[in-house]
PDB file of N, CA and C in Angstrom:
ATOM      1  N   UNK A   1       0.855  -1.172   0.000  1.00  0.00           N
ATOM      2  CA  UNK A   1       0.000   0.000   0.000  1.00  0.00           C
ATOM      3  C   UNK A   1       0.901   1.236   0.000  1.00  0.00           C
ATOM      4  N   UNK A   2       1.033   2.127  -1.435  1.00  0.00           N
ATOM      5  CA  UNK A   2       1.432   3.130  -0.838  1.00  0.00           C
ATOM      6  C   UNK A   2       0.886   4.345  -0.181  1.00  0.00           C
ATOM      7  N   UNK A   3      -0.275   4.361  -0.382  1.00  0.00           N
ATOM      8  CA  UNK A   3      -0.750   5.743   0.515  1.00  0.00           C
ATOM      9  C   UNK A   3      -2.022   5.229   1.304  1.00  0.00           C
ATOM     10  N   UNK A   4      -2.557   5.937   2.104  1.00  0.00           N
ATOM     11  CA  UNK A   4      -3.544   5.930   3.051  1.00  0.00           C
ATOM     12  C   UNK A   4      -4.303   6.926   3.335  1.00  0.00           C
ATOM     13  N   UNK A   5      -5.733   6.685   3.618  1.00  0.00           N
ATOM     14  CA  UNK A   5      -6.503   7.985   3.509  1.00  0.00           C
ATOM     15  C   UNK A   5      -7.346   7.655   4.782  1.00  0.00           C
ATOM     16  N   UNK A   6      -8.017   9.019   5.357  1.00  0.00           N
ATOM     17  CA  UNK A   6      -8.161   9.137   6.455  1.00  0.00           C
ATOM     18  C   UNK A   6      -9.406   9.891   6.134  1.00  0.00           C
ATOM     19  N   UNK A   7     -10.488  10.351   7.011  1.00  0.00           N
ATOM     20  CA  UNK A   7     -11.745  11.174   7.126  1.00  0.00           C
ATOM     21  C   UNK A   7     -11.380  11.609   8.801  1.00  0.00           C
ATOM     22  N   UNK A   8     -10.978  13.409   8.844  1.00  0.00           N
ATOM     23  CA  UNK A   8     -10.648  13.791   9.461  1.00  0.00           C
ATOM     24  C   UNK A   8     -12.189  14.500   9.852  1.00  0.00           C
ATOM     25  N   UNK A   9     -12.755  14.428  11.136  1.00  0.00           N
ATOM     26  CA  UNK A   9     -14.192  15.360  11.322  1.00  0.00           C
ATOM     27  C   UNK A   9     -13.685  15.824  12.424  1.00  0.00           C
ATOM     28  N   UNK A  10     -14.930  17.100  12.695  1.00  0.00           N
ATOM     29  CA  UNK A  10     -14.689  17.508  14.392  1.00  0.00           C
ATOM     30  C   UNK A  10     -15.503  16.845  15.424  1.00  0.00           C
ATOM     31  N   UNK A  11     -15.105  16.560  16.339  1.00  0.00           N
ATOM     32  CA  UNK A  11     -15.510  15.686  17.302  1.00  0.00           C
ATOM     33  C   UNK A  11     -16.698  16.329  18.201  1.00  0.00           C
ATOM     34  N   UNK A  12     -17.583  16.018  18.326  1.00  0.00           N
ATOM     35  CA  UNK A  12     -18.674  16.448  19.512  1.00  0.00           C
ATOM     36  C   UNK A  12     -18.077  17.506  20.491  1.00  0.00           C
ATOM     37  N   UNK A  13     -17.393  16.689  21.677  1.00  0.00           N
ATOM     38  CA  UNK A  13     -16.901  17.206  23.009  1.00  0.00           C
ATOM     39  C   UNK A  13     -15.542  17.834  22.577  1.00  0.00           C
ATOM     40  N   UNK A  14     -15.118  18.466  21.146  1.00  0.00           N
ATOM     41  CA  UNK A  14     -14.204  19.632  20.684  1.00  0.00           C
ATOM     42  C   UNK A  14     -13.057  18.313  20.253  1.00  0.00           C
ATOM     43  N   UNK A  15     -11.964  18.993  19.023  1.00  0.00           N
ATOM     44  CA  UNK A  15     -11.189  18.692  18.988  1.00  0.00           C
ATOM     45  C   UNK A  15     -11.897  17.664  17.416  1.00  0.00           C
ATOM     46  N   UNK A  16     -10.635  17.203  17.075  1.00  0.00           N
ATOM     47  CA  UNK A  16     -10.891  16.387  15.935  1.00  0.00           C
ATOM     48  C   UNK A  16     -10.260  14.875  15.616  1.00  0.00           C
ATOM     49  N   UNK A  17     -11.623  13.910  14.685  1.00  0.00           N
ATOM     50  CA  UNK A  17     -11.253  12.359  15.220  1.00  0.00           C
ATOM     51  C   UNK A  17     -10.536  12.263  13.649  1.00  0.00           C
ATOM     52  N   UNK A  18     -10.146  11.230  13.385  1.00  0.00           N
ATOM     53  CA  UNK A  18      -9.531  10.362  11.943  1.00  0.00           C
ATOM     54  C   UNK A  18      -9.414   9.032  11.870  1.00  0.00           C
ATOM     55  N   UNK A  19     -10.061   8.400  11.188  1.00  0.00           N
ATOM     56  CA  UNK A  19     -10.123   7.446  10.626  1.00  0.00           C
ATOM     57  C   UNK A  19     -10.143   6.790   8.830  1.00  0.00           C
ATOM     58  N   UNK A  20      -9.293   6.013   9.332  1.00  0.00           N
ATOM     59  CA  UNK A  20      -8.617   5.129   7.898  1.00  0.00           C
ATOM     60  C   UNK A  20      -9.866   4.626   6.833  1.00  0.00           C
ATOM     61  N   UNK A  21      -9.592   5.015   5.295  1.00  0.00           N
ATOM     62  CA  UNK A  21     -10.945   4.802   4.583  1.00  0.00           C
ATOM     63  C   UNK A  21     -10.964   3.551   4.595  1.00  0.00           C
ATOM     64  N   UNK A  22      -9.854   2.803   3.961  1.00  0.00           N
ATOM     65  CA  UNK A  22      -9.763   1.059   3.851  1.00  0.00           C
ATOM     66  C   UNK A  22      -9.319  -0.112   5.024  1.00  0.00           C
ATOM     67  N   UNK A  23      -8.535   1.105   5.278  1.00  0.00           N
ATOM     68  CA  UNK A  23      -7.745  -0.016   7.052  1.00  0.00           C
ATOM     69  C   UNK A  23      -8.593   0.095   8.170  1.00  0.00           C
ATOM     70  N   UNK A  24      -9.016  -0.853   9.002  1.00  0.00           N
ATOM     71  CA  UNK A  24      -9.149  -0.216  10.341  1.00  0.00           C
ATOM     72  C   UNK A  24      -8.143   0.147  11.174  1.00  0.00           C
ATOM     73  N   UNK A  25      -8.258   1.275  10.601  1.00  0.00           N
ATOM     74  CA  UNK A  25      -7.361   2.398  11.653  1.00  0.00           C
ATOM     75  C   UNK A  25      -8.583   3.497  12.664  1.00  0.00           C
ATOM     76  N   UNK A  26      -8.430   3.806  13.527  1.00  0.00           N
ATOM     77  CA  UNK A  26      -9.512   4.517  13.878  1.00  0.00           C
ATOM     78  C   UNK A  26      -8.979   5.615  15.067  1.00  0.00           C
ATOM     79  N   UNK A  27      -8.922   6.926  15.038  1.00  0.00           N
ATOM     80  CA  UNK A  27      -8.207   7.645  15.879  1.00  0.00           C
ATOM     81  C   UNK A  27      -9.019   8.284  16.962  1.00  0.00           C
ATOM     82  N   UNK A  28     -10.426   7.937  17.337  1.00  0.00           N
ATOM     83  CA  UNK A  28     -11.150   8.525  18.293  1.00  0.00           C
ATOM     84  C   UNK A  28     -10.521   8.617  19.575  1.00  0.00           C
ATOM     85  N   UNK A  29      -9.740   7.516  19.546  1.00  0.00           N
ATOM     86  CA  UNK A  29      -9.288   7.889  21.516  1.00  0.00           C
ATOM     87  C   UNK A  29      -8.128   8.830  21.596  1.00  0.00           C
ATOM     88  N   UNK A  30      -7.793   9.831  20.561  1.00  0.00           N
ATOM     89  CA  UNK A  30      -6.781  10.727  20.373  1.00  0.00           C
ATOM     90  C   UNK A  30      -7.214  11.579  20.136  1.00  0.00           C
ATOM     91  N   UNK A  31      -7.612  12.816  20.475  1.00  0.00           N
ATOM     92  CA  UNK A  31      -8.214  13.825  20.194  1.00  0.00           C
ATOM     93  C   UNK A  31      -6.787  14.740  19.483  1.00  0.00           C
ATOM     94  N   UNK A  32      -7.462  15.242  18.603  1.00  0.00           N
ATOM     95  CA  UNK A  32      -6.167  16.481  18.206  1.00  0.00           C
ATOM     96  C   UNK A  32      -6.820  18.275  18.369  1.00  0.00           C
ATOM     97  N   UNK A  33      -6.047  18.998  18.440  1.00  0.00           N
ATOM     98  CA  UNK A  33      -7.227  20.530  18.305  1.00  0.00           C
ATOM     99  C   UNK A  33      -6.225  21.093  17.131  1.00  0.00           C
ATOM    100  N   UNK A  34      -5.826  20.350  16.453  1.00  0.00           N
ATOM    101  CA  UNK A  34      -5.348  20.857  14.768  1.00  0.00           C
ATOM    102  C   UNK A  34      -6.248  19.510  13.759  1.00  0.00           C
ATOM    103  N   UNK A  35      -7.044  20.333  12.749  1.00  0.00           N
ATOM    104  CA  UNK A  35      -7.459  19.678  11.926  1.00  0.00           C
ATOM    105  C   UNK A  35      -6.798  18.036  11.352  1.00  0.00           C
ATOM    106  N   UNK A  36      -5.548  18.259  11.098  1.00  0.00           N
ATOM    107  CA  UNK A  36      -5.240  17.280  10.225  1.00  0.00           C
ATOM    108  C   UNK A  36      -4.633  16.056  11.493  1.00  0.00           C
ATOM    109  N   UNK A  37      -4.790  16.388  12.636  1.00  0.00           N
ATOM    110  CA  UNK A  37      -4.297  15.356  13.724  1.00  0.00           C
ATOM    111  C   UNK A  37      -2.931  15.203  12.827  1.00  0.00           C
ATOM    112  N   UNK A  38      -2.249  15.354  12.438  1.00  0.00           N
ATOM    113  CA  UNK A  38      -0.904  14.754  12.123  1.00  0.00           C
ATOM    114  C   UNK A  38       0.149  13.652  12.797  1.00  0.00           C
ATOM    115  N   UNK A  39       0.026  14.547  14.135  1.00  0.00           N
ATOM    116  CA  UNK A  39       0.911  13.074  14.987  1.00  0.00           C
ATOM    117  C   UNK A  39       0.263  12.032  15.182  1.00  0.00           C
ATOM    118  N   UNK A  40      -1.151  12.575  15.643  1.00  0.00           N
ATOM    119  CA  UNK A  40      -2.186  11.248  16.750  1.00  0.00           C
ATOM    120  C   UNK A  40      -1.892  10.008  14.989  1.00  0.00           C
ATOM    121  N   UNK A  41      -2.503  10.777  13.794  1.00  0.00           N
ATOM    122  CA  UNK A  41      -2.822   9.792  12.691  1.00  0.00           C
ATOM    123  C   UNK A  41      -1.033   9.064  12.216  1.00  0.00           C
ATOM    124  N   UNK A  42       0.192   9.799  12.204  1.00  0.00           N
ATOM    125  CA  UNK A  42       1.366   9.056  11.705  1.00  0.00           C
ATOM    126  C   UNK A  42       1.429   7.846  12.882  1.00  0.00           C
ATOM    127  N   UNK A  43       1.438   8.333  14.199  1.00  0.00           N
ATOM    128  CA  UNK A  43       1.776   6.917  15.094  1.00  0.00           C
ATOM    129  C   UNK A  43       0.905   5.935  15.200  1.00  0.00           C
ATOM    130  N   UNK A  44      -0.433   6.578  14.604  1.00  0.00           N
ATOM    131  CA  UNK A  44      -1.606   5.267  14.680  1.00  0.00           C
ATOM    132  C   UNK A  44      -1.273   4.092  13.451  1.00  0.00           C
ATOM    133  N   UNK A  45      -1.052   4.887  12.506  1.00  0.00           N
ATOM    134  CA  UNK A  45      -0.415   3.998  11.008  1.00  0.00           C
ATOM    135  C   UNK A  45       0.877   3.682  11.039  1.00  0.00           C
ATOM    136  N   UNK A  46       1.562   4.116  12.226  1.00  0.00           N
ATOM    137  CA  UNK A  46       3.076   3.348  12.236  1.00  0.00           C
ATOM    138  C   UNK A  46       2.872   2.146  13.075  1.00  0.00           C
ATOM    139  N   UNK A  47       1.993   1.912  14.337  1.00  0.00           N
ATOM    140  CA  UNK A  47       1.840   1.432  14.955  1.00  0.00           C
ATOM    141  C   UNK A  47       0.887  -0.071  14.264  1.00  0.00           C
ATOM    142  N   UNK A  48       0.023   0.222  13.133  1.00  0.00           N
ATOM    143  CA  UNK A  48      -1.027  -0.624  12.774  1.00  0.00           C
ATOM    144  C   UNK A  48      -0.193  -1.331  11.881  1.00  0.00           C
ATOM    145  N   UNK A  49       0.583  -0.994  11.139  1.00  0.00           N
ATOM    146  CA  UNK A  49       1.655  -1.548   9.970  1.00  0.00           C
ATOM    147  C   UNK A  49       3.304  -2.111  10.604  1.00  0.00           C
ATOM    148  N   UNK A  50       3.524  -3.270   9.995  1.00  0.00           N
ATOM    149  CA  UNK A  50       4.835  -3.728   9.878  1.00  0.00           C
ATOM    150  C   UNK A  50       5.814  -2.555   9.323  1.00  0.00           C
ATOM    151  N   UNK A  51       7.012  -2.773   9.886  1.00  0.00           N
ATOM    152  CA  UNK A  51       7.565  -1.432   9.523  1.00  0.00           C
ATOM    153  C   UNK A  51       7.908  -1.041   7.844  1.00  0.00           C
ATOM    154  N   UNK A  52       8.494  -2.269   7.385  1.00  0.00           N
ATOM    155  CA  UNK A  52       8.525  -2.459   5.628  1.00  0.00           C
ATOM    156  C   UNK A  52       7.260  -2.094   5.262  1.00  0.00           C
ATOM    157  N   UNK A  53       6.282  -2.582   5.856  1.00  0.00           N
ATOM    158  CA  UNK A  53       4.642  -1.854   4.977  1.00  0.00           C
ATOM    159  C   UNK A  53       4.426  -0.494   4.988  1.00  0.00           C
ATOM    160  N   UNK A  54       4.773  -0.065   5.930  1.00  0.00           N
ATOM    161  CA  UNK A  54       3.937   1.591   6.150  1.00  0.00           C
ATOM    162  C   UNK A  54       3.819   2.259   5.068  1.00  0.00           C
ATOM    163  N   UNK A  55       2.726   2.476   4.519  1.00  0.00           N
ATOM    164  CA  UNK A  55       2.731   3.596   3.425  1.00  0.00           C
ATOM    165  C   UNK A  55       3.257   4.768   3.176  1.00  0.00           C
ATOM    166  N   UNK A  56       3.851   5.277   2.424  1.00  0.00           N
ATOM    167  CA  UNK A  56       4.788   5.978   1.609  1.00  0.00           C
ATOM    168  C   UNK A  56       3.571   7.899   2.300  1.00  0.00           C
ATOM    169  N   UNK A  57       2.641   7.664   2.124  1.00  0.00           N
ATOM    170  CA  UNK A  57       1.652   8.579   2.063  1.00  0.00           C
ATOM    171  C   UNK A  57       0.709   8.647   3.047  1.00  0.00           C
ATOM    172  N   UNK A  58       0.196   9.844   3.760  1.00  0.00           N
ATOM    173  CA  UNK A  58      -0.807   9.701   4.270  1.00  0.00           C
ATOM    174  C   UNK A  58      -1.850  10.980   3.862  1.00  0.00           C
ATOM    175  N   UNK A  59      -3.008  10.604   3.646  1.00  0.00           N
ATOM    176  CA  UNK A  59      -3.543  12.000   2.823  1.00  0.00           C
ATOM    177  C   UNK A  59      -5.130  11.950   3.871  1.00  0.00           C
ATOM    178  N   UNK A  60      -5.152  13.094   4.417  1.00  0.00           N
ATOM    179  CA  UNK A  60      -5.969  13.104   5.557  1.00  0.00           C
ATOM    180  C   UNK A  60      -7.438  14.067   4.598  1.00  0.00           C
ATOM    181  N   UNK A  61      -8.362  13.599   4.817  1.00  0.00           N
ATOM    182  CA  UNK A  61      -9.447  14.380   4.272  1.00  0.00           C
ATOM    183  C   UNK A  61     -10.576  15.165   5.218  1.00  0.00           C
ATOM    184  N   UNK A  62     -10.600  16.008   5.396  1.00  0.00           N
ATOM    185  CA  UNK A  62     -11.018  16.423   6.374  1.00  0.00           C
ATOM    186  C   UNK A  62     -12.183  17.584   6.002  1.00  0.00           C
ATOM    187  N   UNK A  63     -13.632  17.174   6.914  1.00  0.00           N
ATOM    188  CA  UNK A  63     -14.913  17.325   6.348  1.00  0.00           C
ATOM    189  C   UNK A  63     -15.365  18.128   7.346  1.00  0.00           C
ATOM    190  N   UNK A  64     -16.214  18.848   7.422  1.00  0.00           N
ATOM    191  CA  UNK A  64     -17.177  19.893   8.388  1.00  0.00           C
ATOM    192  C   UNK A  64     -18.732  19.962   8.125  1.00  0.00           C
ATOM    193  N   UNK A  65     -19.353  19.574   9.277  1.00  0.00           N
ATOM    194  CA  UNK A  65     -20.646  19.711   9.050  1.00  0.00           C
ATOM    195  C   UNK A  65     -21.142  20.848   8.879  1.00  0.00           C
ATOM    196  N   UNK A  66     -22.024  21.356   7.957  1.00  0.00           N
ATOM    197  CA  UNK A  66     -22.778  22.498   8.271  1.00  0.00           C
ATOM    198  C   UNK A  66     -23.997  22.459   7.840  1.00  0.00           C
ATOM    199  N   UNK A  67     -24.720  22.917   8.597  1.00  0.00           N
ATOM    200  CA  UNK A  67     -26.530  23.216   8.456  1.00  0.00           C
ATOM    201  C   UNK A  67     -26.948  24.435   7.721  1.00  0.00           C
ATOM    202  N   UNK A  68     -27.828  24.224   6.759  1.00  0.00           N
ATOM    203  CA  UNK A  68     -28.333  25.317   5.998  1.00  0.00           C
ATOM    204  C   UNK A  68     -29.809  25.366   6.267  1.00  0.00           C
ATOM    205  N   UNK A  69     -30.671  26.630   7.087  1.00  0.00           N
ATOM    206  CA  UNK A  69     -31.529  27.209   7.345  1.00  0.00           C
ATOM    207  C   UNK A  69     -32.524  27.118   5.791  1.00  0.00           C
ATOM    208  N   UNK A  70     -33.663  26.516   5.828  1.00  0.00           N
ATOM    209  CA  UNK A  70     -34.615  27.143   4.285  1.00  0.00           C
ATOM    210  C   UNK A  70     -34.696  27.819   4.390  1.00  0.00           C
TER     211      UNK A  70
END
């Protein structure tokens, strides 16, 4: 695998979660208060992968809810 993708949202109780589109990777018990979590998400995918595997890439996508009034 060379790259990995993530769905970065903001979390309820503040701060923001990430999780892996294809891997179960899942970063909820890491809160970050920078969008792209960068550290919480590199040590979660260093940690989930053999070290020869780790993907080359990590490309974090990161979404925001918003409500539109009729």
């Amino acid at each position: 695998m060379r790259e990995i993708h993530f769905i970065v949202e903001e979390a309820p109780e503040g701060g923001y979660v990430a999780r892996a589109v294809v891997v179960d990777i899942d970063d909820r018990g890491r809160r970050s208060a920078q969008p792209a979590c960068q550290v919480p998400v590199r040590d979660a995918v260093r940690c989930h992968f053999d070290e020869e595997q780790v993907p080359g890439l990590i490309r974090p996508h990161i979404t925001r809810e918003e409500v539109l009034a009729t």
